[in-house]
Protein backbone atom coordinates (compact mmCIF):
# COMPACT_ATOMS: atom_id res chain seq x y z
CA UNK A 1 -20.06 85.10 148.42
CA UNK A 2 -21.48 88.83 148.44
CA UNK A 3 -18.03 90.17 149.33
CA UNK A 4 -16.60 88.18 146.29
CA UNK A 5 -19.19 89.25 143.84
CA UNK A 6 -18.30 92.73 145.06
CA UNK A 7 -14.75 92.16 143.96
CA UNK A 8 -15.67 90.68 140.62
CA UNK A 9 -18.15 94.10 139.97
CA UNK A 10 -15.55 96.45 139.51
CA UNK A 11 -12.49 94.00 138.37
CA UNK A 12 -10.78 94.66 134.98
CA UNK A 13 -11.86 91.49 132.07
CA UNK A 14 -10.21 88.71 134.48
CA UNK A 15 -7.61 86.49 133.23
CA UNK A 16 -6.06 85.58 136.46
CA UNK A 17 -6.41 86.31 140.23
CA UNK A 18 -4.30 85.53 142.98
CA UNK A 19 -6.48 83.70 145.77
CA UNK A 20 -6.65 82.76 149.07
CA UNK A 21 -9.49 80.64 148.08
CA UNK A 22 -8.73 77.06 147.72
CA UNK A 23 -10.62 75.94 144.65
CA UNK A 24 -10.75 71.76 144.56
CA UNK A 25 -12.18 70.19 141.46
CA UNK A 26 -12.63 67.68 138.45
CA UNK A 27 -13.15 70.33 135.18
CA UNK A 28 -12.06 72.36 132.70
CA UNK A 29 -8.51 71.81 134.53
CA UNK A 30 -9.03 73.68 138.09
CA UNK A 31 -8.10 71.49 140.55
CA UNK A 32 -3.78 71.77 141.62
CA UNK A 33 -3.03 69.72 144.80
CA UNK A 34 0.07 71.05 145.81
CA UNK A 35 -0.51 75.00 145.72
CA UNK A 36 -1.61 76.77 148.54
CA UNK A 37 -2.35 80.09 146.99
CA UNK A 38 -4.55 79.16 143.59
CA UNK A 39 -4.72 81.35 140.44
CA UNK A 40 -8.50 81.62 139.13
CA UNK A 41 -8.43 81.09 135.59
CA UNK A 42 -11.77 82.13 133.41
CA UNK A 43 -13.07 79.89 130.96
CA UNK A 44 -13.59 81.37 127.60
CA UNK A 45 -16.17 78.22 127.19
CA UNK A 46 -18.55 80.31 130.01
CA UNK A 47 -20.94 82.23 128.34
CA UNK A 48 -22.58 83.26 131.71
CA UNK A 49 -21.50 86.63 131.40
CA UNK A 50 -22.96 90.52 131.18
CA UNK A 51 -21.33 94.13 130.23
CA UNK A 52 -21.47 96.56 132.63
CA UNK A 53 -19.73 100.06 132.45
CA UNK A 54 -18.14 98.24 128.79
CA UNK A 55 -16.72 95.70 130.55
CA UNK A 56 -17.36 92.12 130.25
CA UNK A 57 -17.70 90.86 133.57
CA UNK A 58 -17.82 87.24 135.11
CA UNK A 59 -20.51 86.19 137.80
CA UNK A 60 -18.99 84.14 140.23
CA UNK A 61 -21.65 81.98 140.94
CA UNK A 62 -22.31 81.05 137.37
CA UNK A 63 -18.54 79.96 137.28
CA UNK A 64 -18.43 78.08 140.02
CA UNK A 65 -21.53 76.14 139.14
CA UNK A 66 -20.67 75.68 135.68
CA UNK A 67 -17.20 74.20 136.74
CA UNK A 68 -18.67 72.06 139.95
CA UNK A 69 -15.89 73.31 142.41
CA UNK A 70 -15.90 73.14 145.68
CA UNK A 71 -14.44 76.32 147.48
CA UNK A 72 -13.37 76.39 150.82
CA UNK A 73 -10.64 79.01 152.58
CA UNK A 74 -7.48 77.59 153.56
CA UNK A 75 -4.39 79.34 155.48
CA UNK A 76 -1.38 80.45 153.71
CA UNK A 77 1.33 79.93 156.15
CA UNK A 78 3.85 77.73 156.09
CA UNK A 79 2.81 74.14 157.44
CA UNK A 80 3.96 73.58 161.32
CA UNK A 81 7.28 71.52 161.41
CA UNK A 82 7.65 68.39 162.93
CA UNK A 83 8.06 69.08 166.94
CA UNK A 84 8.74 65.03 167.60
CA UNK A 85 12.60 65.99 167.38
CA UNK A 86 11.94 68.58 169.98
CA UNK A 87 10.10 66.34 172.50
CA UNK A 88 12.69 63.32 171.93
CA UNK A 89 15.46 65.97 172.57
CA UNK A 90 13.60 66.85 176.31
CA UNK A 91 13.27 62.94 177.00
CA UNK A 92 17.05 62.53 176.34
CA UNK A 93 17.88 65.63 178.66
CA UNK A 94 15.57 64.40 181.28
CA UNK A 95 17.60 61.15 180.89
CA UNK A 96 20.71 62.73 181.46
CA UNK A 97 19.75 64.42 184.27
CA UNK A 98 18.43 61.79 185.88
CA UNK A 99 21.92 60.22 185.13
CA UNK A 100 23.42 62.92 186.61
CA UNK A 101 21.25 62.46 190.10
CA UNK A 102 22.69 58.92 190.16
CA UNK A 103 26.05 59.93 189.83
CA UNK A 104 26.22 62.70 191.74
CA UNK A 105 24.63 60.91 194.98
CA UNK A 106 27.34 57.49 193.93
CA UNK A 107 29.87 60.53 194.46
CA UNK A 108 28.81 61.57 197.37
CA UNK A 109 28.26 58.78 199.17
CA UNK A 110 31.97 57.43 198.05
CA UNK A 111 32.92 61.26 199.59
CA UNK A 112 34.68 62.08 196.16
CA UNK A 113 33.21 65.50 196.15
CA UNK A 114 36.00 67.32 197.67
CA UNK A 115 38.86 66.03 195.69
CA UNK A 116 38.81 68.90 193.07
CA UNK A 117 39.68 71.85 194.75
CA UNK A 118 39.38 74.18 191.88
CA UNK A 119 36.45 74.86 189.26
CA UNK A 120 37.06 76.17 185.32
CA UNK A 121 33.88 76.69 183.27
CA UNK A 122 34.67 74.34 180.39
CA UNK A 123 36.26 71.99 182.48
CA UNK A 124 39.08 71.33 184.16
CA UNK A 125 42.85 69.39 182.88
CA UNK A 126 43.18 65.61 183.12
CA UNK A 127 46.14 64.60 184.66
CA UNK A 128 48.13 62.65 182.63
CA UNK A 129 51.50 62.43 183.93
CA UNK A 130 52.75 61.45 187.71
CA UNK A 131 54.10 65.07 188.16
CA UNK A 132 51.33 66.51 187.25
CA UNK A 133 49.43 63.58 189.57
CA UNK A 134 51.49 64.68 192.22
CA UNK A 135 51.01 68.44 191.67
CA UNK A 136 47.19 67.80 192.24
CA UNK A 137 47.60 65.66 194.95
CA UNK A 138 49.20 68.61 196.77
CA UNK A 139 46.60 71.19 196.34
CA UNK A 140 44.35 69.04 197.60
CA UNK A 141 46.32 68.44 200.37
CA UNK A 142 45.82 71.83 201.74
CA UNK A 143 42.22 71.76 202.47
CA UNK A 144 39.97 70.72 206.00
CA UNK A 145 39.31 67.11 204.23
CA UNK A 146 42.63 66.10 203.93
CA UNK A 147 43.99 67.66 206.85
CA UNK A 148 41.38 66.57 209.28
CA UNK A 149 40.28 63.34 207.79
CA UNK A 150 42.35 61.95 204.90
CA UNK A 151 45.73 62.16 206.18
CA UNK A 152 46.91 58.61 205.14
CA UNK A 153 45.23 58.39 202.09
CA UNK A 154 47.83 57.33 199.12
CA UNK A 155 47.99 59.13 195.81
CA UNK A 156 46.09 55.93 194.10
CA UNK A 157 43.44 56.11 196.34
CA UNK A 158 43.30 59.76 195.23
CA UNK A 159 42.95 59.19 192.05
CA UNK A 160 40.02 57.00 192.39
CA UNK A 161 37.83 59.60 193.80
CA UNK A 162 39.23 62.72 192.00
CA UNK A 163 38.39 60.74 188.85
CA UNK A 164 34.89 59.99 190.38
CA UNK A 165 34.31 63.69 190.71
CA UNK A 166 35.77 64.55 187.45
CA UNK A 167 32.88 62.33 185.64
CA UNK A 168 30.24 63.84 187.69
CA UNK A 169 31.30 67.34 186.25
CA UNK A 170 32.12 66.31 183.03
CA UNK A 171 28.41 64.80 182.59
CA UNK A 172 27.07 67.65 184.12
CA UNK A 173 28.95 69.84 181.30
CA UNK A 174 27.38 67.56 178.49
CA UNK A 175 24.20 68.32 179.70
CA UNK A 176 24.83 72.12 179.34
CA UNK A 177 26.10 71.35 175.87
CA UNK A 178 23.19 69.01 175.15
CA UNK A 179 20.59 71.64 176.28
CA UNK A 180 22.20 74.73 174.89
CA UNK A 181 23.01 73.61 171.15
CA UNK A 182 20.03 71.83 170.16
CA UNK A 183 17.86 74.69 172.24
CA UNK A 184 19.53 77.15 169.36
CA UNK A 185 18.80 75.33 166.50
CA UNK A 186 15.34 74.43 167.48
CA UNK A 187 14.97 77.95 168.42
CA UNK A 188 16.26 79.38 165.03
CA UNK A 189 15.24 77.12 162.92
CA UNK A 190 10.91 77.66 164.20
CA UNK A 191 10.60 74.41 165.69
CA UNK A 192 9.41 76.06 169.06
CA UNK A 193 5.78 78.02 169.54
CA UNK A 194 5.58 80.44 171.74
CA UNK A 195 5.37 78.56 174.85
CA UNK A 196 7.78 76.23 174.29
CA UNK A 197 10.05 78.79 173.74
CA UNK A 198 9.18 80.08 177.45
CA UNK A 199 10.15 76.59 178.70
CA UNK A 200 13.63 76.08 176.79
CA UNK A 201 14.53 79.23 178.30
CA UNK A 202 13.41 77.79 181.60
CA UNK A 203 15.28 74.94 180.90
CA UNK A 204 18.83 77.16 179.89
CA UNK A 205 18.62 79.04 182.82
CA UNK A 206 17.91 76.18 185.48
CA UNK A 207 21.46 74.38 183.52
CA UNK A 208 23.05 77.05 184.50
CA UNK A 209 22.06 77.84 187.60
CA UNK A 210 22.58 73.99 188.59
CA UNK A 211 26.07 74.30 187.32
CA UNK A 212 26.79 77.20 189.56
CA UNK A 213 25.15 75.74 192.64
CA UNK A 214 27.16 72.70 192.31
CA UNK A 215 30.44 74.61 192.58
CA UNK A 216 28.96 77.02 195.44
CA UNK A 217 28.29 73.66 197.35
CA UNK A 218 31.50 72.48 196.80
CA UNK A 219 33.14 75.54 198.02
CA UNK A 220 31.57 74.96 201.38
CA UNK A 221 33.31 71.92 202.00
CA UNK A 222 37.11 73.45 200.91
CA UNK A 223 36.16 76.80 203.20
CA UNK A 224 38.37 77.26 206.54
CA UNK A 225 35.47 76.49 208.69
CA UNK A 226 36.07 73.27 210.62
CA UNK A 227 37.12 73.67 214.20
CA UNK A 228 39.34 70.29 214.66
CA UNK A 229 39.75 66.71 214.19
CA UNK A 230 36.30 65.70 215.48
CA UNK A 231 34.39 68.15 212.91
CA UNK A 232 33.83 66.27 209.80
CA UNK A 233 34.76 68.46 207.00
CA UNK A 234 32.03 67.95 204.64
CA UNK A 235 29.67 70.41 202.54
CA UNK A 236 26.49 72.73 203.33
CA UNK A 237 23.51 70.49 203.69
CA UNK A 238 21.51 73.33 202.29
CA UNK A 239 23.16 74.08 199.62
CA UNK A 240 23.19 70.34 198.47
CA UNK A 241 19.78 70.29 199.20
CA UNK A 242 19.49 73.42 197.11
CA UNK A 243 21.71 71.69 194.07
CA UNK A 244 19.42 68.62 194.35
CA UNK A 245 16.38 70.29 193.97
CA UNK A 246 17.38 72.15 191.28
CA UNK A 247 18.20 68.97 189.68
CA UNK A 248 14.81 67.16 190.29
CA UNK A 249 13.03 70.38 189.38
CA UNK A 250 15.10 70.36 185.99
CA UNK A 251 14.27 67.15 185.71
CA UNK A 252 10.82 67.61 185.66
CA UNK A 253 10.60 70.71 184.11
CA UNK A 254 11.97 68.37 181.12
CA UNK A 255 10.05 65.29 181.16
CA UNK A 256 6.93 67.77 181.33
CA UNK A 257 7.80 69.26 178.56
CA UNK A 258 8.71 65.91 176.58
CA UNK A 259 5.24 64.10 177.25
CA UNK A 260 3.38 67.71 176.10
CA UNK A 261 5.06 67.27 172.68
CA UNK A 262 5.04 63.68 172.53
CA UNK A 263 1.52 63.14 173.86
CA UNK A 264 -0.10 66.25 173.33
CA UNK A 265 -3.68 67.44 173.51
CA UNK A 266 -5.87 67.40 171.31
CA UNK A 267 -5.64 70.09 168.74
CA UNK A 268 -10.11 70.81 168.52
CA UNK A 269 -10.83 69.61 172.10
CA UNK A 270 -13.07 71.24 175.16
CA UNK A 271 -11.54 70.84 178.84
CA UNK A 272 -14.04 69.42 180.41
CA UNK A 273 -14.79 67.51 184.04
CA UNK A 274 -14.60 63.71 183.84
CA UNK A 275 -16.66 62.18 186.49
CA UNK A 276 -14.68 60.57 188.96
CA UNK A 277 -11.32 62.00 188.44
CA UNK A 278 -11.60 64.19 190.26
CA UNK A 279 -10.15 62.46 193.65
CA UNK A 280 -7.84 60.75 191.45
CA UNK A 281 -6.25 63.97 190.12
CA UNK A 282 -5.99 65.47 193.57
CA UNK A 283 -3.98 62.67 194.82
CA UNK A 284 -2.04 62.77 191.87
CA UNK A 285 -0.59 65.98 192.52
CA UNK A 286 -0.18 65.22 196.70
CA UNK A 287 1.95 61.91 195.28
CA UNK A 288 4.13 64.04 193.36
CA UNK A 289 4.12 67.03 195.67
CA UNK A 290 4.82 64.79 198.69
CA UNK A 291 7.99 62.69 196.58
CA UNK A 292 9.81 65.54 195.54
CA UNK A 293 10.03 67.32 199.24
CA UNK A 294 10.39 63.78 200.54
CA UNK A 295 13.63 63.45 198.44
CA UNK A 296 14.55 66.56 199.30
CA UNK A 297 14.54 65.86 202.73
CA UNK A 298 17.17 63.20 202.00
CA UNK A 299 19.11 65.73 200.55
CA UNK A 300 19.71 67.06 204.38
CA UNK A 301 20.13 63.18 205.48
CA UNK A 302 22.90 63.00 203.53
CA UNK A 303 24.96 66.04 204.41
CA UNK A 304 24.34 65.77 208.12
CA UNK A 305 25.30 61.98 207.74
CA UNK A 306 21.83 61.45 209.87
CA UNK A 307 21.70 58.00 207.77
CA UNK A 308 24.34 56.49 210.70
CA UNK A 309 22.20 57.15 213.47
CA UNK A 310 19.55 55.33 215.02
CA UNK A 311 20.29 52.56 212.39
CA UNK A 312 16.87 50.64 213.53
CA UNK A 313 13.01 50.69 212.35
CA UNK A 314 10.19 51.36 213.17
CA UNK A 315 11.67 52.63 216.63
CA UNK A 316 14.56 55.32 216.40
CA UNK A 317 16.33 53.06 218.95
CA UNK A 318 14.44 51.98 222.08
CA UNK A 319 11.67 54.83 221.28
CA UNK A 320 9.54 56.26 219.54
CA UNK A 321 10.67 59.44 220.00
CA UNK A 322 14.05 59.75 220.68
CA UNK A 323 15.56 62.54 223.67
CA UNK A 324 17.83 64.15 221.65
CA UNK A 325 14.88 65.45 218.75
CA UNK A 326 14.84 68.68 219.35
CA UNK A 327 18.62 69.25 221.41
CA UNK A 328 19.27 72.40 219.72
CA UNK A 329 18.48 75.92 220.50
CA UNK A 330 16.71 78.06 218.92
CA UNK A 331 14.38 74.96 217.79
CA UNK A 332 13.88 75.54 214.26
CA UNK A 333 17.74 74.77 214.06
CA UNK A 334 16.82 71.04 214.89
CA UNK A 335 15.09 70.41 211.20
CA UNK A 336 18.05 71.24 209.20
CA UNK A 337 20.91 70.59 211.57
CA UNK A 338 20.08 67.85 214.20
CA UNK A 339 20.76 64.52 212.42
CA UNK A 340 18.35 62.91 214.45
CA UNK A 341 15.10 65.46 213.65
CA UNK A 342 16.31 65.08 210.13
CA UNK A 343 16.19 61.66 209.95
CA UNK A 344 12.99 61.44 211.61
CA UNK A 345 11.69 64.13 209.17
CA UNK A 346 12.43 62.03 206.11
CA UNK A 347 10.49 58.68 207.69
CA UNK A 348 7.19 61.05 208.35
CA UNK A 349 7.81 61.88 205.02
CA UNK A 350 8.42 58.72 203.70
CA UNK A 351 5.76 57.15 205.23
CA UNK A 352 3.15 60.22 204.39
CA UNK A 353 4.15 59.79 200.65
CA UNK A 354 3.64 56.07 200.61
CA UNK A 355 0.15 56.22 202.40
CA UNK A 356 -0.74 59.01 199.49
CA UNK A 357 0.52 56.46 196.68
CA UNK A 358 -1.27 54.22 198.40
CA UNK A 359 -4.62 55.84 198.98
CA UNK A 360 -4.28 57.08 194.62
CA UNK A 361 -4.14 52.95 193.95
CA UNK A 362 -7.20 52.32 195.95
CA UNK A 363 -9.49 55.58 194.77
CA UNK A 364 -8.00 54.50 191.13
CA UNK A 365 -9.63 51.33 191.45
CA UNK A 366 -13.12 51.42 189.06
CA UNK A 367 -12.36 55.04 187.92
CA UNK A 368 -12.45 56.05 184.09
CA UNK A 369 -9.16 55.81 182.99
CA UNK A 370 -7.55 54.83 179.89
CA UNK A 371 -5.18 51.79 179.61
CA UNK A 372 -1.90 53.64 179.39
CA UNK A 373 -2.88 55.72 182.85
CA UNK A 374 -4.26 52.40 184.39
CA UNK A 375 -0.75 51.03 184.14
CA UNK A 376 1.22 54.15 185.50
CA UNK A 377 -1.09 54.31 188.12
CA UNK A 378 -0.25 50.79 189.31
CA UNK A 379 3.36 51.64 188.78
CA UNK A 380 3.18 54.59 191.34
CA UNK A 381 1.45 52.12 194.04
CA UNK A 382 4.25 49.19 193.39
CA UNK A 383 6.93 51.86 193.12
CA UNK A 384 6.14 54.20 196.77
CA UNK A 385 5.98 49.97 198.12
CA UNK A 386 9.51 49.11 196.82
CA UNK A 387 10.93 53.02 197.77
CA UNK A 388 10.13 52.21 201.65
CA UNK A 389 11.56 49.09 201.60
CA UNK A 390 14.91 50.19 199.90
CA UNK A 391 15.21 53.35 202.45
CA UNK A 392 14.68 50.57 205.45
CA UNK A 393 17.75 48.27 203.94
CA UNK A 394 19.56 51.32 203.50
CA UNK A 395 18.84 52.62 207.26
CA UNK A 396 19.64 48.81 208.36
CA UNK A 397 22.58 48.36 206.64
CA UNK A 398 23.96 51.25 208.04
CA UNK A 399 23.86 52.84 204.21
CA UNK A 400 26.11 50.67 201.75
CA UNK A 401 26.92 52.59 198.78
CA UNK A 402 24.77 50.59 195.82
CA UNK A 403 21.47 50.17 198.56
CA UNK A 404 21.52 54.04 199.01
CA UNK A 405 22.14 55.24 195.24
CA UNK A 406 19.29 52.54 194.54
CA UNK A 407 17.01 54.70 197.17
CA UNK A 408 18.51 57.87 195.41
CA UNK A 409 17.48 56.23 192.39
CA UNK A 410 13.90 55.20 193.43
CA UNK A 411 12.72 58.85 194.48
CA UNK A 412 13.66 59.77 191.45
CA UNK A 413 11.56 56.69 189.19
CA UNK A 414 8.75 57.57 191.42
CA UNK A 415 8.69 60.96 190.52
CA UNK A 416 8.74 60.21 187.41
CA UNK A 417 5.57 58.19 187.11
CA UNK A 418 3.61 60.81 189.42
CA UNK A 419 4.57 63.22 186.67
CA UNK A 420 3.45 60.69 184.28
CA UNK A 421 0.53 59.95 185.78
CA UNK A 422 -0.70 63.19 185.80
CA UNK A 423 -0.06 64.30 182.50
CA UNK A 424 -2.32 60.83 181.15
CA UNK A 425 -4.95 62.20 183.50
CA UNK A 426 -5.19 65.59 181.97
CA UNK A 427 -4.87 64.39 178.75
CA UNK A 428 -7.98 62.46 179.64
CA UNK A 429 -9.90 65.35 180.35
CA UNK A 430 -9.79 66.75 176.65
CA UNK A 431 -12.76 65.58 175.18
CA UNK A 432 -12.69 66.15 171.23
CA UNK A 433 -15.45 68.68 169.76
């Protein structure tokens, strides 16, 4: 009030001021609801008023008493915009993603990965004519899977799986253009703080780099590098691994930033400690820690094929161990290249991550959470159960195509919900001032 009094001292007779003050009341006509910045009007009715220096001055005080406002400062910017479109944008790219996982494992395991032998940035011609049909089937005709493995495949059943590659890029380029355009508007139209403007850029760059990678991983499989008929011509296992994680780090990167704008935190809240939790977070984390290098140990199942060996469980045929674990030389070699040390990898893994899920169920049991976490929590524990017994039936079955995309799938859901999970726990933690 002194600094305002101050002001008032060596004003000019006042007829209006430009305020930052934002003056609320019933009299004399003061009160405007929808004006940020208020003009202070003097009341020629106020006779609480003394000449200094000439000058007929107003004391503040006497105003505001005589008028019974109530003053209080408010900010003059511009009212945040509604961020809801922003987070329902990152749940519909983290759906297409997830989409894309599906897909892209369907075409693998169908081995329609290798049927487009060339790669164009915005995408490549349909064929629509049988010349043009037959033009394609040629060029594909002069790469290791065709020479050493497809020879007696027919045109039709070429166009079933070029056309099965074809939709896996095409989605992949609607999620570039799905991410990209809306990212721009968002981003020019000040719908994104700072941070979030960190993250869509995280997000751009990890579209792009998973668009890349796929093509890199692709090229593997058309190289020259396949000695004869009994090499399986078939891509890098570590660069699909690296194109799957990518994906499942996009993914999550996404759905992350979709719950934080769709279930944020409290606005006037201290982090604190919530008794309890504090096991519960910890295992948490392992849960979603152990899933995503547990899928991504699948990853290297897949490209080695190590699915069609030892097609038995618990045992890895008549042992526990089988002879040929660590066959190769040097013997880091066997963990990324020996089907049958990456197949045992995944079931430690497996098995690890469903004793972690497990362990987060029990220790959730009695602990302070809300209803919405209760749930998810239960949904991790059911979820790691079902995930087990879907990569068994896969193993069994000697891996039928809808059993292993389901098993795809399920790493995936479960990742999901330990991202979830920990998100509702954190949020937890925010206790309001």
């Amino acid at each position: 009030m002194w600094g305002i009094a101050h002001l008032f001292k060596y004003a000019l007779p006042l007829r209006t001021v430009q305020s930052k003050l934002l003056i609320s009341g019933t009299r004399n006509g003061f009160y405007t609801s929808n004006s940020i910045t208020r003009q202070l009007v003097t009341s020629a009715r106020c006779n609480n008023s003394f000449k200094m220096n000439n000058y007929k001055v107003l004391r503040p005080s006497k105003i505001f008493k005589s008028n019974a406002v109530l003053v209080r400062l408010c900010s003059t910017a511009s009212k945040p915009k509604n961020t809801k479109a922003v987070g329902y944008w990152l749940l519909g790219c983290s759906g297409m993603v997830f989409t894309a996982v599906v897909l892209g494992g369907v075409t693998r395991l169908t081995e329609s990965g290798l049927s487009m032998v060339t790669w164009k940035l915005l995408g490549e011609k349909r064929p629509t004519s049988e010349e043009e049909w037959q033009k394609e089937f040629e060029k594909y005709q002069q790469y290791p899977e065709y020479i050493y493995k497809n020879k007696n495949i027919t045109l039709s059943e070429f166009k079933w799986i070029w056309y099965m590659e074809f939709a896996h890029r095409t989605w992949g380029r609607a999620i570039g253009a799905v991410v990209f355009l809306p990212a721009a508007f968002f981003w020019l139209r000040g719908y994104l703080d700072k941070g979030m403007k960190i993250r869509v850029g995280v997000y751009c760059a990890l579209v792009a780099a998973q668009g890349l990678m796929g093509w890199y991983m692709v090229k593997s499989g058309l190289e020259d590098r396949f000695q004869g008929p009994s090499d399986v011509p078939r891509v890098s296992q570590y660069r699909l691994a690296a194109h799957l994680g990518l994906a499942f780090v996009l993914y999550t990167g996404l759905l992350a930033g979709a719950l934080r704008v769709l279930r944020p935190f409290p606005v006037a809240a201290t982090y604190q400690r919530v008794k309890g939790l504090k096991s519960v977070t910890a295992f948490a984390h392992t849960v979603k820690a152990m899933a995503f290098f547990t899928a991504l140990s699948g990853a290297f199942v897949a490209g080695l094929d190590a699915g069609l060996v030892y097609n038995s469980f618990p045992k890895m045929g008549d042992a526990w161990l089988p002879d040929d674990l660590l066959a190769l030389e040097p013997t880091a070699r066997n963990f990324t290249e020996n089907p049958t040390t990456v197949q045992f990898d995944h079931r430690v893994l497996g098995t690890a991550t469903l004793m972690a899920a497990t362990t987060l169920w029990l220790l959730s049991r009695g602990k302070p959470l809300s209803p919405v976490a209760r749930r998810v929590v239960n949904g991790v524990g059911a979820m790691a159960w079902l995930q087990v017994g879907l990569g068994i039936m896969t193993l069994l079955h000697y891996v039928p195509t809808p059993l292993a995309a389901s098993h795809q799938s399920g790493s995936l859901l479960l990742l999901t919900l330990a991202v979830w999970l920990t998100h509702e726990i954190k949020l937890l933690k925010y206790i309001p001032k």
